[in-house]
C-alpha atoms as a PDB file:
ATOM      1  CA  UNK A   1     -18.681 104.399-164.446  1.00  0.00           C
ATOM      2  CA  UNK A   2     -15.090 104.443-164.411  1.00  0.00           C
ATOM      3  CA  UNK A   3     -12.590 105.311-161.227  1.00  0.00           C
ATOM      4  CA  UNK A   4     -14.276 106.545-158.342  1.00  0.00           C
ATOM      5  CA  UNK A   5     -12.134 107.976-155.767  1.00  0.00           C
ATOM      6  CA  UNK A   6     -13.504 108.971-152.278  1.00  0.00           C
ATOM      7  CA  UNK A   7     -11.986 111.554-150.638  1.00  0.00           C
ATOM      8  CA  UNK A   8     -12.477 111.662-146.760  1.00  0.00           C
ATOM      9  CA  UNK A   9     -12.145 115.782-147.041  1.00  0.00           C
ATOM     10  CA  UNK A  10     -11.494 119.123-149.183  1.00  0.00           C
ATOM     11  CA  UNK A  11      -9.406 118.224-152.206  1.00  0.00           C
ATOM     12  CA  UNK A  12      -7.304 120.721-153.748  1.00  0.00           C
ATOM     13  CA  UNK A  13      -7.471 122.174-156.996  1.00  0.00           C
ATOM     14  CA  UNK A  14      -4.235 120.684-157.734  1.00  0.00           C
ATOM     15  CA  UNK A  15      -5.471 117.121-156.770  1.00  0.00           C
ATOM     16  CA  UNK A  16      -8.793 117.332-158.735  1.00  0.00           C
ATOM     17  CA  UNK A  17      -6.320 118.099-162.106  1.00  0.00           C
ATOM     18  CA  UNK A  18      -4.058 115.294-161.817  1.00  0.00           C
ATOM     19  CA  UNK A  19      -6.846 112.979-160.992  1.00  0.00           C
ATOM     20  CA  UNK A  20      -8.612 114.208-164.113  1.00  0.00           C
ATOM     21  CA  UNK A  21      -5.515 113.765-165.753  1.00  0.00           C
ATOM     22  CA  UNK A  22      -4.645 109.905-164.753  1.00  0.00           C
ATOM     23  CA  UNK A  23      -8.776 109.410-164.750  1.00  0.00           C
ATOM     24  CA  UNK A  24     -10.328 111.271-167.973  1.00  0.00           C
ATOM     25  CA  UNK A  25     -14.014 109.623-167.292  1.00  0.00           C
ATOM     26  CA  UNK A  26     -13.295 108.972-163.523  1.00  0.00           C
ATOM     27  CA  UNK A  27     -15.331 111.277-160.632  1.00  0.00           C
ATOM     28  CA  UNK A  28     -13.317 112.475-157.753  1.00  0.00           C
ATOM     29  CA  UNK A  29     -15.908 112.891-155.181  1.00  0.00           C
ATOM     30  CA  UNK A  30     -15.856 113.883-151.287  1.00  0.00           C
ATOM     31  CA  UNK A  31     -17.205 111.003-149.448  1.00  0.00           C
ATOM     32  CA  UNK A  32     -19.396 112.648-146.804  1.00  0.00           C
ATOM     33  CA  UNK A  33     -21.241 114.480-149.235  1.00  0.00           C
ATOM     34  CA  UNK A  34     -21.696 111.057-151.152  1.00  0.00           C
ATOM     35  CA  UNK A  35     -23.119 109.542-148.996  1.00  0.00           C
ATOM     36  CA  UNK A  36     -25.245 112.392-147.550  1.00  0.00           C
ATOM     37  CA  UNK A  37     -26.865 112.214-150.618  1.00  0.00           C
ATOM     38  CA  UNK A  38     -28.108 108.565-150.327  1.00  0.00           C
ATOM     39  CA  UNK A  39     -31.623 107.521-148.556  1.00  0.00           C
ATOM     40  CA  UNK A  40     -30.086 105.315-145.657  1.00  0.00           C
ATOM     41  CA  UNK A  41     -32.098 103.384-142.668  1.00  0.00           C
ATOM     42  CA  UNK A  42     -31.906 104.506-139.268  1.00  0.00           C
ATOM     43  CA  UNK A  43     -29.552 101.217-138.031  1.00  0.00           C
ATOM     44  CA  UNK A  44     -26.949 102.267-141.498  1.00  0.00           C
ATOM     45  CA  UNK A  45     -26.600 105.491-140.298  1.00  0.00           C
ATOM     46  CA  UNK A  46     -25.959 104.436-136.739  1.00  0.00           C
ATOM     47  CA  UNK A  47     -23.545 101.674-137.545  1.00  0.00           C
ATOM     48  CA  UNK A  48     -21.469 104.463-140.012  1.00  0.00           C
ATOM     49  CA  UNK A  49     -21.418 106.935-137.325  1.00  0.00           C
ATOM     50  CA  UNK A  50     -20.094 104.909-134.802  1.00  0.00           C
ATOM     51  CA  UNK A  51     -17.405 103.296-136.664  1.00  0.00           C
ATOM     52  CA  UNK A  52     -14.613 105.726-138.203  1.00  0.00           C
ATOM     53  CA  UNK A  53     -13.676 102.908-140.855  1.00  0.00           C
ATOM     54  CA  UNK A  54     -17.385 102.300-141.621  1.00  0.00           C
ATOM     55  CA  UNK A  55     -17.666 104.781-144.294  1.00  0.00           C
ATOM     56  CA  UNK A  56     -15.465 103.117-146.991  1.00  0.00           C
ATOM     57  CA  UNK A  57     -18.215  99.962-146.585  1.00  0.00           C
ATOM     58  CA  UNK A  58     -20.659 102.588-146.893  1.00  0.00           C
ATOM     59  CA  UNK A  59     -19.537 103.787-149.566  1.00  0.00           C
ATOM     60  CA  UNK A  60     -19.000 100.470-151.482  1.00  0.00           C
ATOM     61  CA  UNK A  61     -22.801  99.134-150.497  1.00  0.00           C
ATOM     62  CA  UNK A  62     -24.206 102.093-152.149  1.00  0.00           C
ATOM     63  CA  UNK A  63     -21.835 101.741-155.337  1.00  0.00           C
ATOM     64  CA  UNK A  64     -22.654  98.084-155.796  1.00  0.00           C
ATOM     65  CA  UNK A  65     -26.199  98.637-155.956  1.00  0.00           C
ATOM     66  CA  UNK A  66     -25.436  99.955-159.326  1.00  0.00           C
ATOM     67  CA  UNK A  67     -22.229  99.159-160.744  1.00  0.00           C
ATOM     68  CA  UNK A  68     -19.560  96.252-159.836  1.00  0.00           C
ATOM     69  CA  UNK A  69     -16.955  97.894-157.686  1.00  0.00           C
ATOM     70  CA  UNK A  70     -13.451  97.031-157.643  1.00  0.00           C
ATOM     71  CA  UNK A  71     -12.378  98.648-154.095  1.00  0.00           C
ATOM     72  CA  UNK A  72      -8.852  99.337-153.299  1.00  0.00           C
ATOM     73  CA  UNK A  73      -7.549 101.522-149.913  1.00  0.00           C
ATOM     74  CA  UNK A  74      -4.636 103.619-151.013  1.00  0.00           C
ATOM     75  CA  UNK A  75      -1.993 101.341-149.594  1.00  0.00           C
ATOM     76  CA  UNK A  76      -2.335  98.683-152.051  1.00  0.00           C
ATOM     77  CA  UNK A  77       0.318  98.896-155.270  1.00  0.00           C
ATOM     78  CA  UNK A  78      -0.213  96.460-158.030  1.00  0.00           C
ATOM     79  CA  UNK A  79       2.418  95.636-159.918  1.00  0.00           C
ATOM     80  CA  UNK A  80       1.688  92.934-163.031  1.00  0.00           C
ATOM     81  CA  UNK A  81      -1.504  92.430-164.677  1.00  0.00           C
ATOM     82  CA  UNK A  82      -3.765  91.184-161.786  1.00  0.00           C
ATOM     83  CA  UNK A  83      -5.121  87.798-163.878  1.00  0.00           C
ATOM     84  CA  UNK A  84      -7.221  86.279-160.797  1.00  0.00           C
ATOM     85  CA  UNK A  85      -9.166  89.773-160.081  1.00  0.00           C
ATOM     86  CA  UNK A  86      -9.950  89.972-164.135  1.00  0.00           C
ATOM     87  CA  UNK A  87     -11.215  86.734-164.009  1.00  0.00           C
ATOM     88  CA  UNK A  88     -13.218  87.102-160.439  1.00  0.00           C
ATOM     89  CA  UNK A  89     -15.121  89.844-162.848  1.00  0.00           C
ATOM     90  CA  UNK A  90     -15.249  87.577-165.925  1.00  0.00           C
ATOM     91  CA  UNK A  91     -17.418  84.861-164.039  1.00  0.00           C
ATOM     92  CA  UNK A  92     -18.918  87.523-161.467  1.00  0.00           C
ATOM     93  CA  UNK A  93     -17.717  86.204-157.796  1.00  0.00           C
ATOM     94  CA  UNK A  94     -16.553  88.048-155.347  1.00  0.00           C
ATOM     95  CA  UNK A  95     -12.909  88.290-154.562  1.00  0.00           C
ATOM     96  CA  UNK A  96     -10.761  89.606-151.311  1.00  0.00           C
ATOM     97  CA  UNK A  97      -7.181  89.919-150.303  1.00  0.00           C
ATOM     98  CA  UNK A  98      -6.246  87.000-148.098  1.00  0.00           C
ATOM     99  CA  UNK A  99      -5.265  87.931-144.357  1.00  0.00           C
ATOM    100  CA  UNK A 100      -2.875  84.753-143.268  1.00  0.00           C
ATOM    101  CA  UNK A 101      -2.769  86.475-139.876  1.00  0.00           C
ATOM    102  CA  UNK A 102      -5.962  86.602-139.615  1.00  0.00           C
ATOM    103  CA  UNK A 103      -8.190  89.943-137.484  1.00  0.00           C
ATOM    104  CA  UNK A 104      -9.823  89.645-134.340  1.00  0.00           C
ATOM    105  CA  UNK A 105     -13.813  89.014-135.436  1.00  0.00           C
ATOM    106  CA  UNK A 106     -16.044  91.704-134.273  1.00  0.00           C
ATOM    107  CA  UNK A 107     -18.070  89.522-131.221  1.00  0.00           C
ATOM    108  CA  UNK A 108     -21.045  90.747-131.659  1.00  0.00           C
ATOM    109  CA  UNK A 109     -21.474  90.451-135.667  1.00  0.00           C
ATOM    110  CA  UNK A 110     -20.081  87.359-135.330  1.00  0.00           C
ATOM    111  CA  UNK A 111     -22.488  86.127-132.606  1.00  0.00           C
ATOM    112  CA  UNK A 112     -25.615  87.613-135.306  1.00  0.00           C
ATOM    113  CA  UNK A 113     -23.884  85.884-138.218  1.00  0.00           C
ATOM    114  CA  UNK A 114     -23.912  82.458-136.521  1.00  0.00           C
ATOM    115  CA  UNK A 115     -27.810  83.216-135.455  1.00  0.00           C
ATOM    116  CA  UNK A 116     -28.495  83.590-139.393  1.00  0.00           C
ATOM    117  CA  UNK A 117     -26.581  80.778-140.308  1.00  0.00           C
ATOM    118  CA  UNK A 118     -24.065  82.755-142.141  1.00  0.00           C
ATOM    119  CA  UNK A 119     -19.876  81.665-142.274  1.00  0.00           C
ATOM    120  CA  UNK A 120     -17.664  84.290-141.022  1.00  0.00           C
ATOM    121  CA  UNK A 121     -13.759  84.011-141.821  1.00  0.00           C
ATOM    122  CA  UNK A 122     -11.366  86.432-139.451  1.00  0.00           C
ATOM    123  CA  UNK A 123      -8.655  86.162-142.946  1.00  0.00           C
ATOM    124  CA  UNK A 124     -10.524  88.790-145.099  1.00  0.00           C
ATOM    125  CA  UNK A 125      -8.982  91.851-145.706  1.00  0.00           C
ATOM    126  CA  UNK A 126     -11.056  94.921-147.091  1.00  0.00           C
ATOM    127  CA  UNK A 127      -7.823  96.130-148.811  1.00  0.00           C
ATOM    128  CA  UNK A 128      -8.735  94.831-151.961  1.00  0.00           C
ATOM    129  CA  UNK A 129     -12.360  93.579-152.877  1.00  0.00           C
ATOM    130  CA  UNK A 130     -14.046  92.562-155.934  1.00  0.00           C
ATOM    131  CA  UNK A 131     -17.834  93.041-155.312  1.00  0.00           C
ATOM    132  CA  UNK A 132     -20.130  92.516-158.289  1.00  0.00           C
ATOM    133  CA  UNK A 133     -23.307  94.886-158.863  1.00  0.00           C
ATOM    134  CA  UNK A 134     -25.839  93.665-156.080  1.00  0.00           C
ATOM    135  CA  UNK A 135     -24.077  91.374-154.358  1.00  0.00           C
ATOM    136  CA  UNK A 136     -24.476  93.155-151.153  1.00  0.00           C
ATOM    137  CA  UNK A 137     -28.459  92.747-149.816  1.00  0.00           C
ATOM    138  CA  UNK A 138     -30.254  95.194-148.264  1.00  0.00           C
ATOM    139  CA  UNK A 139     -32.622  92.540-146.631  1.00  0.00           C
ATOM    140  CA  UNK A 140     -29.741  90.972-145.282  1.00  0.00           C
ATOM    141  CA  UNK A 141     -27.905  94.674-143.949  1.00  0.00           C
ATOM    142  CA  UNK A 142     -31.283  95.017-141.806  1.00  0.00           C
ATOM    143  CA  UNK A 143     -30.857  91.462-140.807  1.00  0.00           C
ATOM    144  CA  UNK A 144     -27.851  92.016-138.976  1.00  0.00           C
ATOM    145  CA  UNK A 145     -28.224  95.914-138.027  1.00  0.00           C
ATOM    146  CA  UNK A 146     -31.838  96.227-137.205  1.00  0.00           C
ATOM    147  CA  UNK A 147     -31.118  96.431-133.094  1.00  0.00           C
ATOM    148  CA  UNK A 148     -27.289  97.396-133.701  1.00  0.00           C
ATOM    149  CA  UNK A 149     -26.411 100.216-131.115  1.00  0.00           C
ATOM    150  CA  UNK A 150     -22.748 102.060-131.233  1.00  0.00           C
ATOM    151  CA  UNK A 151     -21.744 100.921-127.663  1.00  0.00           C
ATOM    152  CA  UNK A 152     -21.282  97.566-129.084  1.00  0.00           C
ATOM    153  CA  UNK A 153     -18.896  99.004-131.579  1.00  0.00           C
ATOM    154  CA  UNK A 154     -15.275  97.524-131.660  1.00  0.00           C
ATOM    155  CA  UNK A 155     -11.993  98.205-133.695  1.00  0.00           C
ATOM    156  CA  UNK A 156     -13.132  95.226-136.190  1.00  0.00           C
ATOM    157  CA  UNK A 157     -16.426  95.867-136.886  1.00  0.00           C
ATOM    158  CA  UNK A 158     -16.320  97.559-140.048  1.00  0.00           C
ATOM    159  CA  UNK A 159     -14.175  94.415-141.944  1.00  0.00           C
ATOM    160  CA  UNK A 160     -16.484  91.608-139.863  1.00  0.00           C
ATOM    161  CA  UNK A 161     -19.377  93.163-141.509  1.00  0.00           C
ATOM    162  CA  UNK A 162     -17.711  93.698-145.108  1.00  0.00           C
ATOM    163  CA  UNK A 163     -17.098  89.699-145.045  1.00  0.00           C
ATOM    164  CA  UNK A 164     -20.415  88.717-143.640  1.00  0.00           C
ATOM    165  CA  UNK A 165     -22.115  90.804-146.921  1.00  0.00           C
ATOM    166  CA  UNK A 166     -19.839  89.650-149.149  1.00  0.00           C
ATOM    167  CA  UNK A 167     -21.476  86.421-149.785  1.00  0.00           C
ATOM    168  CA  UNK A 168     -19.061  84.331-147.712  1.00  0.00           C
ATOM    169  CA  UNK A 169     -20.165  80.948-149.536  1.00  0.00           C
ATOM    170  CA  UNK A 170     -19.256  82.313-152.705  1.00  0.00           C
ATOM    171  CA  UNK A 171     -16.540  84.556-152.369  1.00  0.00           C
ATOM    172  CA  UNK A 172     -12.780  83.751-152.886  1.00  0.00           C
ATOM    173  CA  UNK A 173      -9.380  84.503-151.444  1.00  0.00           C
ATOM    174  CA  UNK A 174      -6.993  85.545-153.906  1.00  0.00           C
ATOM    175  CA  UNK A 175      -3.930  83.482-154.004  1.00  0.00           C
ATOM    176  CA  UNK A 176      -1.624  85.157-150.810  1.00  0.00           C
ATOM    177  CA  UNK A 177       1.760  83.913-152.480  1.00  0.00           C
ATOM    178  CA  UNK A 178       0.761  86.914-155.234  1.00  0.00           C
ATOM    179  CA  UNK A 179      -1.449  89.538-153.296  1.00  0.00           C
ATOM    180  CA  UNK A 180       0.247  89.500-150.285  1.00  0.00           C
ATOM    181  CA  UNK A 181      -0.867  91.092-146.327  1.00  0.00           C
ATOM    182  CA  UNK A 182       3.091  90.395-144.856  1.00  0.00           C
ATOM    183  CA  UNK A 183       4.895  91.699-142.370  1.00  0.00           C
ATOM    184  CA  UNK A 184       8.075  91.089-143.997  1.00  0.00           C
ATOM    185  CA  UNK A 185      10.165  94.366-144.403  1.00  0.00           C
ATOM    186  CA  UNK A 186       8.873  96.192-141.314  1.00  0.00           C
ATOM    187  CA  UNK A 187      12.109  96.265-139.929  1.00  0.00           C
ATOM    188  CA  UNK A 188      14.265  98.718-141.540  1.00  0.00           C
ATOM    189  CA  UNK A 189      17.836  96.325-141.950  1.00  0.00           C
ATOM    190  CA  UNK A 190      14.654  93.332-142.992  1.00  0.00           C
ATOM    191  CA  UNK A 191      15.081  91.808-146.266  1.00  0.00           C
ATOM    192  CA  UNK A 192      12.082  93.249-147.887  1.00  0.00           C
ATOM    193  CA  UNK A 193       9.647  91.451-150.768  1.00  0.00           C
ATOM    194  CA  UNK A 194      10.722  91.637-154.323  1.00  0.00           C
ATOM    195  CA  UNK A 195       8.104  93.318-155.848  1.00  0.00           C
ATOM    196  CA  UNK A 196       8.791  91.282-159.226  1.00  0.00           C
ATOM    197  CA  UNK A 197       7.649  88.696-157.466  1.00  0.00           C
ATOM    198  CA  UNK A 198       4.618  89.431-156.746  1.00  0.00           C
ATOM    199  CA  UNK A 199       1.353  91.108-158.514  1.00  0.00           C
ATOM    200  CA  UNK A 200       0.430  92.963-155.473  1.00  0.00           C
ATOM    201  CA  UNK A 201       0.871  93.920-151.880  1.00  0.00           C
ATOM    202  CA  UNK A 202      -1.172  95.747-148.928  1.00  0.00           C
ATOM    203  CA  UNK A 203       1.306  98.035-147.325  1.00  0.00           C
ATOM    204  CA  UNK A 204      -0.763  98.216-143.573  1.00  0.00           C
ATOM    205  CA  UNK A 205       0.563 100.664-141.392  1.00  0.00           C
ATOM    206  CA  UNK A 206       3.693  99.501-140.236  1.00  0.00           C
ATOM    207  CA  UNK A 207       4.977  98.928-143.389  1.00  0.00           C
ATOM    208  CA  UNK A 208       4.120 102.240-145.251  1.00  0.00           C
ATOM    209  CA  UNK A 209       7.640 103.489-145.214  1.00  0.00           C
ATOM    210  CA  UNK A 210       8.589 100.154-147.737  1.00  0.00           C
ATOM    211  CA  UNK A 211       6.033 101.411-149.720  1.00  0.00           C
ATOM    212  CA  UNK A 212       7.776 104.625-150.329  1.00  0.00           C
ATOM    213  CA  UNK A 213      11.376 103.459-150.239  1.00  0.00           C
ATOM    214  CA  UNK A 214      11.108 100.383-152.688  1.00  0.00           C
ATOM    215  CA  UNK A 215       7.547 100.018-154.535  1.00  0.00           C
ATOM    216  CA  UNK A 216       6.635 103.380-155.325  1.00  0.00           C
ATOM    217  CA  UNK A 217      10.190 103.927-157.085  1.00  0.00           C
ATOM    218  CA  UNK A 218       9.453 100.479-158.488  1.00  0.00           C
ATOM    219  CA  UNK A 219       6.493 101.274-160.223  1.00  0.00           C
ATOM    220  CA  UNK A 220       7.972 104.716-161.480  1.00  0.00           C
ATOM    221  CA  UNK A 221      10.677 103.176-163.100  1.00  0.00           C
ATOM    222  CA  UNK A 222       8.265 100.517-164.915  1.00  0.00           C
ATOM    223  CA  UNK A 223       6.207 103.736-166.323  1.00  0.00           C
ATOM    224  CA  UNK A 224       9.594 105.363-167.443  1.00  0.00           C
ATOM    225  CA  UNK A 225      10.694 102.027-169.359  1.00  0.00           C
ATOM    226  CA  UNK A 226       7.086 101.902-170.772  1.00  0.00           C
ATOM    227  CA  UNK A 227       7.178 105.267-172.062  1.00  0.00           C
ATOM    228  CA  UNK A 228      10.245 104.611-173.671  1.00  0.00           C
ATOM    229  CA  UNK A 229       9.211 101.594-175.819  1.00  0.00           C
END
């Protein structure tokens, strides 16, 4: 299938042409519209429309039922060849970015997981995820959703839910000391990461401005000495 980008919105003319242009067999679609167009039960469609972040788990349920989905938000730069996510799609397991922090679990998913006798870990991050075709079950969504009502919606509920699908017996962290959720560089005068350290890094709100001060000029100057070989 190619690169899939979701667009929460109207893209411009402008956008549509460069994505074409990075993408040559990728589809730049809006999400609403995507998933519009998919059949979805009654306790889905309540779950997505009381939960802002829901869509983007939406969005990769209905992708894996066909395809394995590599999911990325747009905050996450990669900068080597990623080895462990090849590899996660070699063998066909399911792979997340590591949260050493660790969220606040959604109480009442986690409360439904523990009734189905299903793990729950408050260290995934949806940031990055390697989900192979099918590896999300719709038996399982209704499980879990079938009496879900939006007043028992909370901040976390979108990422509990992402880890409780994912398989959590089978899937695996990748390695934090190379994709790395840090809060190192949020201060301004902070040392930041050296991105030739690493092969990738989640750049969460507070730490957006390092990713346009030092990675994205990072990564342009790799293309530029690429280009020149």
């Amino acid at each position: 299938m190619g690169a899939v980008l979701l667009f929460d919105g109207k893209a411009t003319v402008e956008q549509h042409e460069l994505f074409k242009k990075i993408f040559p067999d990728g589809q730049l679609l809006n999400l609403a519209e995507f998933l519009t167009a998919r059949s979805q039960p009654d306790y889905w469609q309540r779950f997505v429309a009381g939960n802002w972040t829901a869509k983007k788990l939406a969005a990769v349920y209905e992708l894996q039922k066909e395809h394995n989905v590599l999911y990325s938000d747009s905050d996450v730069l990669i900068f080597q060849r990623p080895d462990e996510i090849i590899k996660a799609i070699e063998q066909g397991h399911s792979a997340y970015l590591f949260d050493q922090i660790g969220y606040t679990l959604d109480p009442w998913l986690a409360t439904r997981a523990k009734q189905l006798d299903i793990p729950v870990t408050n260290q995934f991050n949806a940031g990055l995820v390697f989900v192979p075709k099918g590896e999300m079950k719709g038996p399982l969504v209704e499980a879990i959703l079938s009496d879900w009502q939006p007043s028992f919606n909370s901040h976390h509920a979108e990422q509990t839910l992402f880890s409780i699908l994912l398989n959590p017996r089978e899937a695996r962290a990748l390695p934090q000391e190379r994709y790395v959720l840090s809060w190192q560089g949020v201060w301004i005068f902070e040392k930041d990461l050296d991105c030739r350290q690493i092969v990738g890094r989640h750049y969460i709100g507070p730490l957006r401005h390092r990713m346009y001060l030092t990675a994205y000029p990072f990564i342009v100057k790799q293309i530029q000495a690429q280009s020149t070989r």
